[in-house]
PDB file of N, CA and C in Angstrom:
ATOM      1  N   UNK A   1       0.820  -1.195   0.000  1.00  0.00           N
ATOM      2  CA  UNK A   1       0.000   0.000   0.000  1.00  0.00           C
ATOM      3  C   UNK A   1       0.865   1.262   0.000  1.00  0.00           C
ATOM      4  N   UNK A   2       1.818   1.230   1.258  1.00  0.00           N
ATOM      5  CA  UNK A   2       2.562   2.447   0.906  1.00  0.00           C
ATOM      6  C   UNK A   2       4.845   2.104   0.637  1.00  0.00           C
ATOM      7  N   UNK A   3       4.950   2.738  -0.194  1.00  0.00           N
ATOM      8  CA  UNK A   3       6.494   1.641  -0.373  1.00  0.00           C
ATOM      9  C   UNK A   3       7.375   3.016  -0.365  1.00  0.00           C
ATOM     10  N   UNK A   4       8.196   3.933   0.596  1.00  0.00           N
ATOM     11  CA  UNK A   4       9.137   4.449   0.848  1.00  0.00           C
ATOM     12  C   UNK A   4      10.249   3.824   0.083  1.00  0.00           C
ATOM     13  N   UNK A   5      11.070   4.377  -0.642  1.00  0.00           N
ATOM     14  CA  UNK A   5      12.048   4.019  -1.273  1.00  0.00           C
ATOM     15  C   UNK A   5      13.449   5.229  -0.871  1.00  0.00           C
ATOM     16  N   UNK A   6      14.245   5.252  -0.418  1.00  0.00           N
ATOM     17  CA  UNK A   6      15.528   5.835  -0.050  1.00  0.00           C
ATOM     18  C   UNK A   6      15.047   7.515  -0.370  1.00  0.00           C
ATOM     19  N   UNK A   7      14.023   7.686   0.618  1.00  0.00           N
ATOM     20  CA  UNK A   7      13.509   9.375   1.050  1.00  0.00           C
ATOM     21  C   UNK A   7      14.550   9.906   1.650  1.00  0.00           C
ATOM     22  N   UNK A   8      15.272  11.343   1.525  1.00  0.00           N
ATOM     23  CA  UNK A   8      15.777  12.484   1.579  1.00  0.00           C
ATOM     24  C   UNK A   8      15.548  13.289   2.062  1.00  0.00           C
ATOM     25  N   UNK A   9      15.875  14.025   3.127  1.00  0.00           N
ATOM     26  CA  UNK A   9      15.419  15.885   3.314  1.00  0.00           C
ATOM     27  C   UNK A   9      16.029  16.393   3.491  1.00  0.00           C
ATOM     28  N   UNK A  10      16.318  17.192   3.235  1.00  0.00           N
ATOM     29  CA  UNK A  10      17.252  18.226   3.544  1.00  0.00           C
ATOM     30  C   UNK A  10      16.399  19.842   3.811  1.00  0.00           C
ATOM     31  N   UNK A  11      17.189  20.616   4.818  1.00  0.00           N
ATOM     32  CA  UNK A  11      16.783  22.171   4.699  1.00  0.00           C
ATOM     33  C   UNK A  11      17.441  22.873   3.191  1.00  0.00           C
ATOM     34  N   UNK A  12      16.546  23.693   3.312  1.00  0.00           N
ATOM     35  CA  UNK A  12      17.714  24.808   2.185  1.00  0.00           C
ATOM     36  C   UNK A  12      18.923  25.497   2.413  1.00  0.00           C
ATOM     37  N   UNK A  13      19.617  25.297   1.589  1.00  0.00           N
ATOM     38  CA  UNK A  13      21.087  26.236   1.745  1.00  0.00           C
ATOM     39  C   UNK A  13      21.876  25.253   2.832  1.00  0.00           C
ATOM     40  N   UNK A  14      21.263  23.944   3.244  1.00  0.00           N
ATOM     41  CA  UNK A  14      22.164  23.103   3.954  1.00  0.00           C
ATOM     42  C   UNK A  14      22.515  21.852   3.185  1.00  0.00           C
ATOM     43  N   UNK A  15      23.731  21.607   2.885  1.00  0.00           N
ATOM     44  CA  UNK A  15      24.212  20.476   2.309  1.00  0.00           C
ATOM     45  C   UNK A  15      24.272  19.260   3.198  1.00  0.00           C
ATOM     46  N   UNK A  16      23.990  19.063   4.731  1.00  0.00           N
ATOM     47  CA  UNK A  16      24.152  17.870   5.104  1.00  0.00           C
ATOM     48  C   UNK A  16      22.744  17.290   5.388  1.00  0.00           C
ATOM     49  N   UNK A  17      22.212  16.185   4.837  1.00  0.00           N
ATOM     50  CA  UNK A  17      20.911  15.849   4.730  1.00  0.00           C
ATOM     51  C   UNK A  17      20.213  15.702   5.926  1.00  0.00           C
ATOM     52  N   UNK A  18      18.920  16.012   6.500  1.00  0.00           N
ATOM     53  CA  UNK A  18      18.202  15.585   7.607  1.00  0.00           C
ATOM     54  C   UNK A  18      18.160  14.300   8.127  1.00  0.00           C
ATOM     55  N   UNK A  19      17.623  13.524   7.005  1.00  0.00           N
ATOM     56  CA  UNK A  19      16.759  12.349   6.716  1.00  0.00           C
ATOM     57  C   UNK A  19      17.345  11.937   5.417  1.00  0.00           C
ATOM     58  N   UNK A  20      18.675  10.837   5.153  1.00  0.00           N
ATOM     59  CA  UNK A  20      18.642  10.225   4.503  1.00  0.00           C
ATOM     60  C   UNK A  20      18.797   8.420   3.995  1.00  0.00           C
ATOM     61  N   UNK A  21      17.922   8.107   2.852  1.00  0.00           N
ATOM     62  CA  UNK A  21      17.930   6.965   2.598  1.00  0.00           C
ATOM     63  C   UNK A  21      16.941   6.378   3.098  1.00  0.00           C
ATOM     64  N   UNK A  22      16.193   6.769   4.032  1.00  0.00           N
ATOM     65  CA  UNK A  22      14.529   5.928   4.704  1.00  0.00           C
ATOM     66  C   UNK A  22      13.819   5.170   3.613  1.00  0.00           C
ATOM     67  N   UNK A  23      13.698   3.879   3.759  1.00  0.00           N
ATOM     68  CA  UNK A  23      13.129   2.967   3.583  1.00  0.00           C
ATOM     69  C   UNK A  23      12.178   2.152   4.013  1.00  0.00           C
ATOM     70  N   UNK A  24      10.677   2.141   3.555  1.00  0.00           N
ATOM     71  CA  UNK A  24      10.515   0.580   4.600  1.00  0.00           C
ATOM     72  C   UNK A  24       8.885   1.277   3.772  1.00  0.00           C
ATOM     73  N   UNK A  25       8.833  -0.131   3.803  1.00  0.00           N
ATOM     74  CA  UNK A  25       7.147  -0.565   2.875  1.00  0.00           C
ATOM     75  C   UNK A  25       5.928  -0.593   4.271  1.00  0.00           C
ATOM     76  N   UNK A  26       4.725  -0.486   4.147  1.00  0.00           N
ATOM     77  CA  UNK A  26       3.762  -0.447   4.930  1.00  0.00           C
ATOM     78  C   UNK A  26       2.513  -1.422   4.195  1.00  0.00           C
ATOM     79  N   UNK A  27       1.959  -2.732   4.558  1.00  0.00           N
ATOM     80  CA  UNK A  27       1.577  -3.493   3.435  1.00  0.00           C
ATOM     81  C   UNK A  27      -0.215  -3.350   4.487  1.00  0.00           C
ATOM     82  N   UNK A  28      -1.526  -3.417   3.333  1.00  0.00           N
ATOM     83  CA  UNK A  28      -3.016  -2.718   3.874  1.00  0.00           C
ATOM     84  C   UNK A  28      -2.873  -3.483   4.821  1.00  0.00           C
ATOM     85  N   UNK A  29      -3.662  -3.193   5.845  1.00  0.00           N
ATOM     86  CA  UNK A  29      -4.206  -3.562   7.618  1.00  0.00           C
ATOM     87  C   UNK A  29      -3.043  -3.665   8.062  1.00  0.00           C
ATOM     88  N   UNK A  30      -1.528  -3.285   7.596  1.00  0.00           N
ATOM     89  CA  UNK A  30      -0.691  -3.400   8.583  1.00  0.00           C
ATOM     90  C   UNK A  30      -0.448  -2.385   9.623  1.00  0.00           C
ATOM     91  N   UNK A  31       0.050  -2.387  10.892  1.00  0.00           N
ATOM     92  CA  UNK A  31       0.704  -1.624  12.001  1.00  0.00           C
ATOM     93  C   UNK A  31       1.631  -1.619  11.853  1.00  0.00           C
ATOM     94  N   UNK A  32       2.029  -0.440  11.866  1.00  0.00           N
ATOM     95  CA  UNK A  32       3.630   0.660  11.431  1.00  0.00           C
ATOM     96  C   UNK A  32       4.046   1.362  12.467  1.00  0.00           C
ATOM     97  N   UNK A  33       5.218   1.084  13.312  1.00  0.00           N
ATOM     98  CA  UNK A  33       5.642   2.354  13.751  1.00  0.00           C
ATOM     99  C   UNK A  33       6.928   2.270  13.364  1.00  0.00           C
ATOM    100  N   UNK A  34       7.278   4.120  13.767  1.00  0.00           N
ATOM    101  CA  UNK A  34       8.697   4.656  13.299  1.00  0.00           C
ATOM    102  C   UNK A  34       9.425   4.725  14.886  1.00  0.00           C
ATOM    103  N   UNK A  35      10.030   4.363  14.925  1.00  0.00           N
ATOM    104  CA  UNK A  35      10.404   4.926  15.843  1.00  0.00           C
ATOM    105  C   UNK A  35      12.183   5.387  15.934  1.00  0.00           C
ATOM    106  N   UNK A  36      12.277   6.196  16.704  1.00  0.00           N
ATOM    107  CA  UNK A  36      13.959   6.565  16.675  1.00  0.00           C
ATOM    108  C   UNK A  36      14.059   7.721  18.219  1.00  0.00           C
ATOM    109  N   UNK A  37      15.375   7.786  18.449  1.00  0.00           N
ATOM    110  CA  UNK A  37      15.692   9.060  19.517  1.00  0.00           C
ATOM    111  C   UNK A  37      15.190  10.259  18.669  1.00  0.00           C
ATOM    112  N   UNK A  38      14.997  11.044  19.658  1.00  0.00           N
ATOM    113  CA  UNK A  38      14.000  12.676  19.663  1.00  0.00           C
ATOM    114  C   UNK A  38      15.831  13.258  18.683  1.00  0.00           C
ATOM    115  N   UNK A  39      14.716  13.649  17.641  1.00  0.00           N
ATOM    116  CA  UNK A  39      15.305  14.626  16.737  1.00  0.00           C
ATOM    117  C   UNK A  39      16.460  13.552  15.527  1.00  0.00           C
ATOM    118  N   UNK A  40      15.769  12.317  15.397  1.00  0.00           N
ATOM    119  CA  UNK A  40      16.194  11.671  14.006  1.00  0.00           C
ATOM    120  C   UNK A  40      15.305  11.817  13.034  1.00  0.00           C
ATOM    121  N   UNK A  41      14.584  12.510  12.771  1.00  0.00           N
ATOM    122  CA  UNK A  41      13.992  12.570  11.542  1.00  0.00           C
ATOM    123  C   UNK A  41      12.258  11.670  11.792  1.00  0.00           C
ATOM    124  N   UNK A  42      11.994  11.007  12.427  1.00  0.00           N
ATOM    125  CA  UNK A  42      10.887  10.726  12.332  1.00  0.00           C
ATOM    126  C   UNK A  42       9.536  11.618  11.980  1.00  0.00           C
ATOM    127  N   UNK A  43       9.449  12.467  12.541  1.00  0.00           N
ATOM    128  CA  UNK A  43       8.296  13.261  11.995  1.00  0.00           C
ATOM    129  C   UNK A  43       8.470  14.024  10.550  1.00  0.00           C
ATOM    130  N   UNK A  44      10.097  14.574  10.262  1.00  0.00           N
ATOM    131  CA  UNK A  44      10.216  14.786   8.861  1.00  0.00           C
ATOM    132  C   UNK A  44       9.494  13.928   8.112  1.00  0.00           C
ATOM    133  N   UNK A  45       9.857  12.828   8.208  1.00  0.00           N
ATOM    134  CA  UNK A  45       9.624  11.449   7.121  1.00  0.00           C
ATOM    135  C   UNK A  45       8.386  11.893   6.994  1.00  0.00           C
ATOM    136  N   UNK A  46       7.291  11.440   8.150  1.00  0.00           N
ATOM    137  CA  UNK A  46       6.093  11.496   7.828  1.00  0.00           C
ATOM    138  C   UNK A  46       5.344  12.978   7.017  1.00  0.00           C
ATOM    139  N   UNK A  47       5.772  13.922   7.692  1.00  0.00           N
ATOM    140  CA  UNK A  47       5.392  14.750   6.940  1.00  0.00           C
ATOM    141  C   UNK A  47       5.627  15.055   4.953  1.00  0.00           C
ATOM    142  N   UNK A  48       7.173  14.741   4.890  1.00  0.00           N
ATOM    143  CA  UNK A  48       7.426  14.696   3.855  1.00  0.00           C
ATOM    144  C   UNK A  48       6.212  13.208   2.593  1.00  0.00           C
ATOM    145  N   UNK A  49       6.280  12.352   3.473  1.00  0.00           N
ATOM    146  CA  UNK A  49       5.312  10.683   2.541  1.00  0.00           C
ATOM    147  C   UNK A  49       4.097  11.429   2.722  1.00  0.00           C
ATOM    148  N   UNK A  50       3.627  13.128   3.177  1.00  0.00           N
ATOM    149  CA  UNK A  50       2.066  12.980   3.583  1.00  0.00           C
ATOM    150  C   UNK A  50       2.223  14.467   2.490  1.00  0.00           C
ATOM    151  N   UNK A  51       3.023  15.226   1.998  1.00  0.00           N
ATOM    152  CA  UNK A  51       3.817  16.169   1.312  1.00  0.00           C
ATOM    153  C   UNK A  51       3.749  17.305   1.576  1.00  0.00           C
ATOM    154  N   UNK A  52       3.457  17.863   3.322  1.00  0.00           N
ATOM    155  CA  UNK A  52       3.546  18.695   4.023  1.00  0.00           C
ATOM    156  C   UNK A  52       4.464  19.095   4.558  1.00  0.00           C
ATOM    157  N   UNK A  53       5.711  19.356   3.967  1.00  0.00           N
ATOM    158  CA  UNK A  53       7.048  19.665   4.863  1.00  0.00           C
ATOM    159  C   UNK A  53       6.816  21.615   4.551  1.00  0.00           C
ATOM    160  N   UNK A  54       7.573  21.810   5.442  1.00  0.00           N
ATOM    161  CA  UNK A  54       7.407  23.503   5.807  1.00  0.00           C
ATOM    162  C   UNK A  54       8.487  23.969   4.543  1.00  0.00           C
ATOM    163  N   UNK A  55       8.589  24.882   4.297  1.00  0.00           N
ATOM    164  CA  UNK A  55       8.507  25.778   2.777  1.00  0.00           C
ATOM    165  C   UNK A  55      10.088  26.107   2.657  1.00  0.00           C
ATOM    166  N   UNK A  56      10.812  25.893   4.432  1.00  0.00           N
ATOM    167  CA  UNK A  56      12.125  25.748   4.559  1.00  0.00           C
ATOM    168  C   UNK A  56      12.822  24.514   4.018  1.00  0.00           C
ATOM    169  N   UNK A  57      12.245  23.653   3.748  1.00  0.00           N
ATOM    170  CA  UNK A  57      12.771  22.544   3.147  1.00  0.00           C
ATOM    171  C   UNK A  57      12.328  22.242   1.736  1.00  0.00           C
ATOM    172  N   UNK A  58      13.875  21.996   1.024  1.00  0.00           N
ATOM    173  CA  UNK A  58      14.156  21.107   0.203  1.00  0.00           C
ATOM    174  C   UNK A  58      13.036  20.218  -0.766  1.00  0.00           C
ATOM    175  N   UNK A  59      12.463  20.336  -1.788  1.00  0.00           N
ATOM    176  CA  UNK A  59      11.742  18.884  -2.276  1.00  0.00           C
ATOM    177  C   UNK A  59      12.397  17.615  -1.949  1.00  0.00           C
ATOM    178  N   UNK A  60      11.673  16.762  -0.971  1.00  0.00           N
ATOM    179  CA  UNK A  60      12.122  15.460  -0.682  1.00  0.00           C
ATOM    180  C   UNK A  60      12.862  14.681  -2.081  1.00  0.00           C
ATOM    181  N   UNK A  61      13.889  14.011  -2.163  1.00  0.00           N
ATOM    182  CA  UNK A  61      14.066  12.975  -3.310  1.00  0.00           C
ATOM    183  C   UNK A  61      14.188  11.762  -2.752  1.00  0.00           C
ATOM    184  N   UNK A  62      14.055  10.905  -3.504  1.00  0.00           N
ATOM    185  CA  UNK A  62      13.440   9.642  -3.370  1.00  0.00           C
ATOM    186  C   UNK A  62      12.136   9.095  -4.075  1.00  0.00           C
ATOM    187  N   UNK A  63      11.817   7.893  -3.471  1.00  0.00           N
ATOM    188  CA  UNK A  63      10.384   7.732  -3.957  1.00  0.00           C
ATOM    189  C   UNK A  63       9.005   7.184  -3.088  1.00  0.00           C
ATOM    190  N   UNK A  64       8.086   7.776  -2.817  1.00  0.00           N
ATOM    191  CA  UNK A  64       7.006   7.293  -2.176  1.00  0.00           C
ATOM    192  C   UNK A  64       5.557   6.730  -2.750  1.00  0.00           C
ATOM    193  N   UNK A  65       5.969   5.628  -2.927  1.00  0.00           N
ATOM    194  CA  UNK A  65       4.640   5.102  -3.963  1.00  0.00           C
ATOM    195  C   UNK A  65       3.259   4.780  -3.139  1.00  0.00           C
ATOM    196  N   UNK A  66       2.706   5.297  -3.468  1.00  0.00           N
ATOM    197  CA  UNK A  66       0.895   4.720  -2.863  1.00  0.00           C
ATOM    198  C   UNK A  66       0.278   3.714  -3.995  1.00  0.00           C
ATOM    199  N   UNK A  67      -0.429   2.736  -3.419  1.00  0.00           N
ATOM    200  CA  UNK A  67      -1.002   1.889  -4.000  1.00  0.00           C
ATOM    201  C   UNK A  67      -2.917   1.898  -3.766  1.00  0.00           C
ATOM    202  N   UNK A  68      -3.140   2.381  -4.234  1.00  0.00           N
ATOM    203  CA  UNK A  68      -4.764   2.834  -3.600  1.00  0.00           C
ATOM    204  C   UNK A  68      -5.549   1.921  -4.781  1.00  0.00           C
ATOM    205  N   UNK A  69      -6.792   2.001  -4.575  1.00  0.00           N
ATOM    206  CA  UNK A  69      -7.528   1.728  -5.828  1.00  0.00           C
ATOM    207  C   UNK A  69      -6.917   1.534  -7.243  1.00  0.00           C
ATOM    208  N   UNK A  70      -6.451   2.391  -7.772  1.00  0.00           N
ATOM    209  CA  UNK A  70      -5.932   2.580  -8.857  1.00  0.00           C
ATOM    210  C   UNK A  70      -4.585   1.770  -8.995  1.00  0.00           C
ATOM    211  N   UNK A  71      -3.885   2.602 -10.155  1.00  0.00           N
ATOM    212  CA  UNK A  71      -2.529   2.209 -10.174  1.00  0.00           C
ATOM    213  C   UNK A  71      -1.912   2.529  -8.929  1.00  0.00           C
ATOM    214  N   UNK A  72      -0.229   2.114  -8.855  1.00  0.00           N
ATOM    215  CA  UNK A  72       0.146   3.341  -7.730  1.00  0.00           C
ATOM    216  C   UNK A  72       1.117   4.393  -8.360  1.00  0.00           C
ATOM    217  N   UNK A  73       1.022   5.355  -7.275  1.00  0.00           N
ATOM    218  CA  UNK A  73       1.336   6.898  -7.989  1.00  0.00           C
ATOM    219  C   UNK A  73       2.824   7.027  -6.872  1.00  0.00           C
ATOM    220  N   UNK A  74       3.964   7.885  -7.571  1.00  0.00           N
ATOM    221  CA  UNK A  74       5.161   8.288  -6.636  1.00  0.00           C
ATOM    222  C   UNK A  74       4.523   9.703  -6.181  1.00  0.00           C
ATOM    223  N   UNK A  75       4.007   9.394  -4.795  1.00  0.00           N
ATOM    224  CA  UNK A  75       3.524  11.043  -4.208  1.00  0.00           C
ATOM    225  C   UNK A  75       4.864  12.396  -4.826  1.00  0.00           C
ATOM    226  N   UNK A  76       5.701  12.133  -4.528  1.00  0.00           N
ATOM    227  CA  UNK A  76       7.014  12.902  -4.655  1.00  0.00           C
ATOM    228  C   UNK A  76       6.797  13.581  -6.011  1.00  0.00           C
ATOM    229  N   UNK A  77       6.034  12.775  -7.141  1.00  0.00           N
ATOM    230  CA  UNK A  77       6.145  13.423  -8.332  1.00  0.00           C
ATOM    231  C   UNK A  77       4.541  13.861  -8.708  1.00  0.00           C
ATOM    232  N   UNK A  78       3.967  14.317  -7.842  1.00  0.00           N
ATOM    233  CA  UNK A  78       2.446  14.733  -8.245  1.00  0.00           C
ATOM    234  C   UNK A  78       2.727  16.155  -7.875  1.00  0.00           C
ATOM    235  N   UNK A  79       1.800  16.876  -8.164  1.00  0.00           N
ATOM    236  CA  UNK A  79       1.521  18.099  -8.192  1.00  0.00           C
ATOM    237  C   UNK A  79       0.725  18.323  -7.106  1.00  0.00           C
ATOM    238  N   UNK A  80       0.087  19.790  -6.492  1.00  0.00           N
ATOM    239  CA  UNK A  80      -0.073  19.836  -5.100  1.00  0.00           C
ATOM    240  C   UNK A  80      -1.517  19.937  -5.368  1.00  0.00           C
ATOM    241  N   UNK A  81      -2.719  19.876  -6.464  1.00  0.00           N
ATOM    242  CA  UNK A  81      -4.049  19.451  -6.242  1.00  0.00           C
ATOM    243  C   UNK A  81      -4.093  17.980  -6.951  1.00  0.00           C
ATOM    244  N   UNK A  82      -3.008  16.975  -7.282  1.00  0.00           N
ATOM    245  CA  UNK A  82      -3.293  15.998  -6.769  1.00  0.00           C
ATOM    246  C   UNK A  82      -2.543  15.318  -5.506  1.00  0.00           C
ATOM    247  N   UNK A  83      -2.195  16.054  -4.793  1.00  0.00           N
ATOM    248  CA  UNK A  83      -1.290  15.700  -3.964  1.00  0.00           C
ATOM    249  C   UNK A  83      -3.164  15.960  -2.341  1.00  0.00           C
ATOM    250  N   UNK A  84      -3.084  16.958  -3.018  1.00  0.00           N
ATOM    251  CA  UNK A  84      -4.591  17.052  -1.683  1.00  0.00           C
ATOM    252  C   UNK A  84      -6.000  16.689  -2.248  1.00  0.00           C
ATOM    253  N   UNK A  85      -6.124  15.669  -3.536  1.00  0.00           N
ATOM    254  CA  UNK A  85      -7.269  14.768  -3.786  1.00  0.00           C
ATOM    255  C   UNK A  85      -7.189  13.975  -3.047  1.00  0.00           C
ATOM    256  N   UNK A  86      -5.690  12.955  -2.888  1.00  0.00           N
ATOM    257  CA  UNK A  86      -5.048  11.593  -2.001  1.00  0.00           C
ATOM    258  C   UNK A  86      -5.721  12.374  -0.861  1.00  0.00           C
ATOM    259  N   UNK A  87      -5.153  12.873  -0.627  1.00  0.00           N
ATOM    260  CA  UNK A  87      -4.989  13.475   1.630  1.00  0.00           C
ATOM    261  C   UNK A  87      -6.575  13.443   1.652  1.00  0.00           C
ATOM    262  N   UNK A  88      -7.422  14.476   0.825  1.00  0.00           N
ATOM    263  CA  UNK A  88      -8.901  14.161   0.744  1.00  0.00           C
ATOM    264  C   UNK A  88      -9.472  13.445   1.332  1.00  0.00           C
ATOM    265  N   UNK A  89      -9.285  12.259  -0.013  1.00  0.00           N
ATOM    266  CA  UNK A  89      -9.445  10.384  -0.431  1.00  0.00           C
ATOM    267  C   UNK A  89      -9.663  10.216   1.358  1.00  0.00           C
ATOM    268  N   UNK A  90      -7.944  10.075   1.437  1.00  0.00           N
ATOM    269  CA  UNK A  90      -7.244   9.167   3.060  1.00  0.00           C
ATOM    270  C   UNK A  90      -8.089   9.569   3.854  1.00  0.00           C
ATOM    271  N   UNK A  91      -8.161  11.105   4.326  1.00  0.00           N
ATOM    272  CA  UNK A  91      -8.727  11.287   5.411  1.00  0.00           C
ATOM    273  C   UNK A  91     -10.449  10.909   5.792  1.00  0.00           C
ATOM    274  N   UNK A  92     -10.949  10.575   4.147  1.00  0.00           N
ATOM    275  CA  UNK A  92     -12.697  10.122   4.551  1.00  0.00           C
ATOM    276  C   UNK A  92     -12.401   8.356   5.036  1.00  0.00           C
ATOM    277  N   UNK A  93     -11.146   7.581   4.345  1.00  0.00           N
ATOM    278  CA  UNK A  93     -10.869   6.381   4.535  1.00  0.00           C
ATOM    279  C   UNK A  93     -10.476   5.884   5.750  1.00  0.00           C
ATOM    280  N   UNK A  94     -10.083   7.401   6.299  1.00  0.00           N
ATOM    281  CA  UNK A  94      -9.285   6.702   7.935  1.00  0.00           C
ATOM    282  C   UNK A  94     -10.155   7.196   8.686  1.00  0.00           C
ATOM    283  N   UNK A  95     -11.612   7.737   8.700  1.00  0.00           N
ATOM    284  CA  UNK A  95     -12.200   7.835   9.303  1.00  0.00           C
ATOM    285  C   UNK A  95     -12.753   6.906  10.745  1.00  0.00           C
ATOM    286  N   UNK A  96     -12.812   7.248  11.634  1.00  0.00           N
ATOM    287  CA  UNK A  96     -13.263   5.744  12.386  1.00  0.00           C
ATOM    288  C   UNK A  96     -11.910   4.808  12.650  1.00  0.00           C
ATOM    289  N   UNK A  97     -10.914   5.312  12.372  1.00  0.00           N
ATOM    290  CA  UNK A  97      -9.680   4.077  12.830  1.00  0.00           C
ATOM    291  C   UNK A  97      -8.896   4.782  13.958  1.00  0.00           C
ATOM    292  N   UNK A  98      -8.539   3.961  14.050  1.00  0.00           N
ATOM    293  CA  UNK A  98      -7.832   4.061  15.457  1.00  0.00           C
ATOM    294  C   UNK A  98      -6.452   4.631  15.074  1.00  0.00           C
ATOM    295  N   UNK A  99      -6.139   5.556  15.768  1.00  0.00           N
ATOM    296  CA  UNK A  99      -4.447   5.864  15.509  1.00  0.00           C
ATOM    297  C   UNK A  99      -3.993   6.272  17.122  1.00  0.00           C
ATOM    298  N   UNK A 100      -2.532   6.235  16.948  1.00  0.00           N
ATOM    299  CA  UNK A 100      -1.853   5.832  18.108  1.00  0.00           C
ATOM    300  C   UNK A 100      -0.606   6.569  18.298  1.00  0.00           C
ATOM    301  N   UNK A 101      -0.158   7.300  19.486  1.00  0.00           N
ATOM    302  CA  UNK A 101       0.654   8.355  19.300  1.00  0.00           C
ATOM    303  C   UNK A 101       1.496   8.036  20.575  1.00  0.00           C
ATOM    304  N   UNK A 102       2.722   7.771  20.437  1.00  0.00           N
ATOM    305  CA  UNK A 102       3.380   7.200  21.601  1.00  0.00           C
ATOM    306  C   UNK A 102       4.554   8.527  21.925  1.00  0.00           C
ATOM    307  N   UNK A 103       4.051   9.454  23.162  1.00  0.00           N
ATOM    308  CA  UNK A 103       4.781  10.278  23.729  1.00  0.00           C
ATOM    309  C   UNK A 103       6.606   9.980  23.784  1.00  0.00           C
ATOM    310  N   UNK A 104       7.274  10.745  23.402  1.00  0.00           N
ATOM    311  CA  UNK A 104       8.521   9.640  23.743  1.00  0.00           C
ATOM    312  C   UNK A 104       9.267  10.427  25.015  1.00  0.00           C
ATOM    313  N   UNK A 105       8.604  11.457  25.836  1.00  0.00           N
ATOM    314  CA  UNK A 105       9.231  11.525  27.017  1.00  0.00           C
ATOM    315  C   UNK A 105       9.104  10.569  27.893  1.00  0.00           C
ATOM    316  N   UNK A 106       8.364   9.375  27.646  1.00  0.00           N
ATOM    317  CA  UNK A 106       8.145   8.362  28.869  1.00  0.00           C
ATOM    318  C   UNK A 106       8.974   7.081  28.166  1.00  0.00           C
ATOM    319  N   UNK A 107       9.827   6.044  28.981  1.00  0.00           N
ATOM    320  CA  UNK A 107      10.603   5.208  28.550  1.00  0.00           C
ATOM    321  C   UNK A 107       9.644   4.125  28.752  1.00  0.00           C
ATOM    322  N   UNK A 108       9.729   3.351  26.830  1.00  0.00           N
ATOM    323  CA  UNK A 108       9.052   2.051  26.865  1.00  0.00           C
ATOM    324  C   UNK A 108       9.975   1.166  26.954  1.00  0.00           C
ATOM    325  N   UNK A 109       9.860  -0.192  27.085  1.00  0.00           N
ATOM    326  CA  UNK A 109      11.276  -0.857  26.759  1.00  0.00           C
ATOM    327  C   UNK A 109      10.672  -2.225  25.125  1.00  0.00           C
ATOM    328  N   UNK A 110       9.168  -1.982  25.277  1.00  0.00           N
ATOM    329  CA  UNK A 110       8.832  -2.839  23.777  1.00  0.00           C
ATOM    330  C   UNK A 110       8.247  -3.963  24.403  1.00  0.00           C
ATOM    331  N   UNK A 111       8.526  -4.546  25.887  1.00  0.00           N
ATOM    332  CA  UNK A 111       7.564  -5.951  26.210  1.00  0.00           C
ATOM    333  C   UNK A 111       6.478  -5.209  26.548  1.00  0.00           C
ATOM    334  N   UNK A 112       6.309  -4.477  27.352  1.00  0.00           N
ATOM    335  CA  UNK A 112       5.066  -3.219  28.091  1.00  0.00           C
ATOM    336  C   UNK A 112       3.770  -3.023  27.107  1.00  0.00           C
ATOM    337  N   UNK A 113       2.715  -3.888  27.504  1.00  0.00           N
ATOM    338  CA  UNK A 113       1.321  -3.466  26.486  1.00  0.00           C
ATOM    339  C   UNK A 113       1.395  -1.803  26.432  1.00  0.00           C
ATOM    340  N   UNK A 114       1.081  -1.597  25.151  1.00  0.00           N
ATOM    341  CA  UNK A 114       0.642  -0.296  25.381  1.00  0.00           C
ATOM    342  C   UNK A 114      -0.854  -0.107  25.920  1.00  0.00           C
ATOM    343  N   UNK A 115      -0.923   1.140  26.584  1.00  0.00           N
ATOM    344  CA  UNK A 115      -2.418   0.934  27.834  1.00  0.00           C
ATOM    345  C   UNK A 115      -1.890   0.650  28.805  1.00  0.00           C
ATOM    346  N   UNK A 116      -0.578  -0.213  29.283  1.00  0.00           N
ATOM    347  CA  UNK A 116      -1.185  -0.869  30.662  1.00  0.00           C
ATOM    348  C   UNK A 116       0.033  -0.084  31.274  1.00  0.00           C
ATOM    349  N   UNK A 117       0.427   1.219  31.417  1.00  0.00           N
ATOM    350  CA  UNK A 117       0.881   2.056  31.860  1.00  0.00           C
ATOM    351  C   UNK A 117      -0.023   2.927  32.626  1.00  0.00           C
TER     352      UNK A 117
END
């Protein structure tokens, strides 16, 4: 459904990359998390695969393919009213689902249900 291929960011006017080389496929009904120490790039990524990065940054390179209904499309190479038909689309599709936001000032160690904190 969604296939990250060696994503990029960089700021402008900075040559050493934010976020490079991120990889990793997300296949339908699967559970995804990113996780990393505070200030590796995790929320870049997402913002950049969702094509909301702030106006200080760089066009992501790489490739982010969606697989929806249709063919699949490299978000990275659409234009920005089809870039917010998708987000549209997603957001009537993820309606009703559950999403999950794991604070990272509190230490998990990964056996720990989440909830039973």
């Amino acid at each position: 459904m969604l296939n990250v291929k060696d994503l990029t960011i960089r700021l402008k006017h900075q040559a050493e990359p934010l976020v490079q080389g991120a990889s990793f496929s997300i296949a339908r009904g699967e559970m995804f998390c990113l996780v990393g120490e505070s200030g590796s790039g995790k929320s870049l990524t997402a913002l950049a695969v969702m094509g909301i990065l702030d106006r200080g940054f760089e066009a992501p390179t790489g490739e982010v393919w969606l697989q929806s209904r249709s063919t699949p499309q490299n978000l990275l190479a659409l234009d920005e009213p089809a870039l917010e038909r998708i987000r549209r689309s997603g957001c009537r599709a993820a309606a009703g689902r559950r999403i999950c936001w794991r604070w990272t000032n509190r230490r998990w160690n990964g056996s720990e249900a989440i909830g039973s904190a």
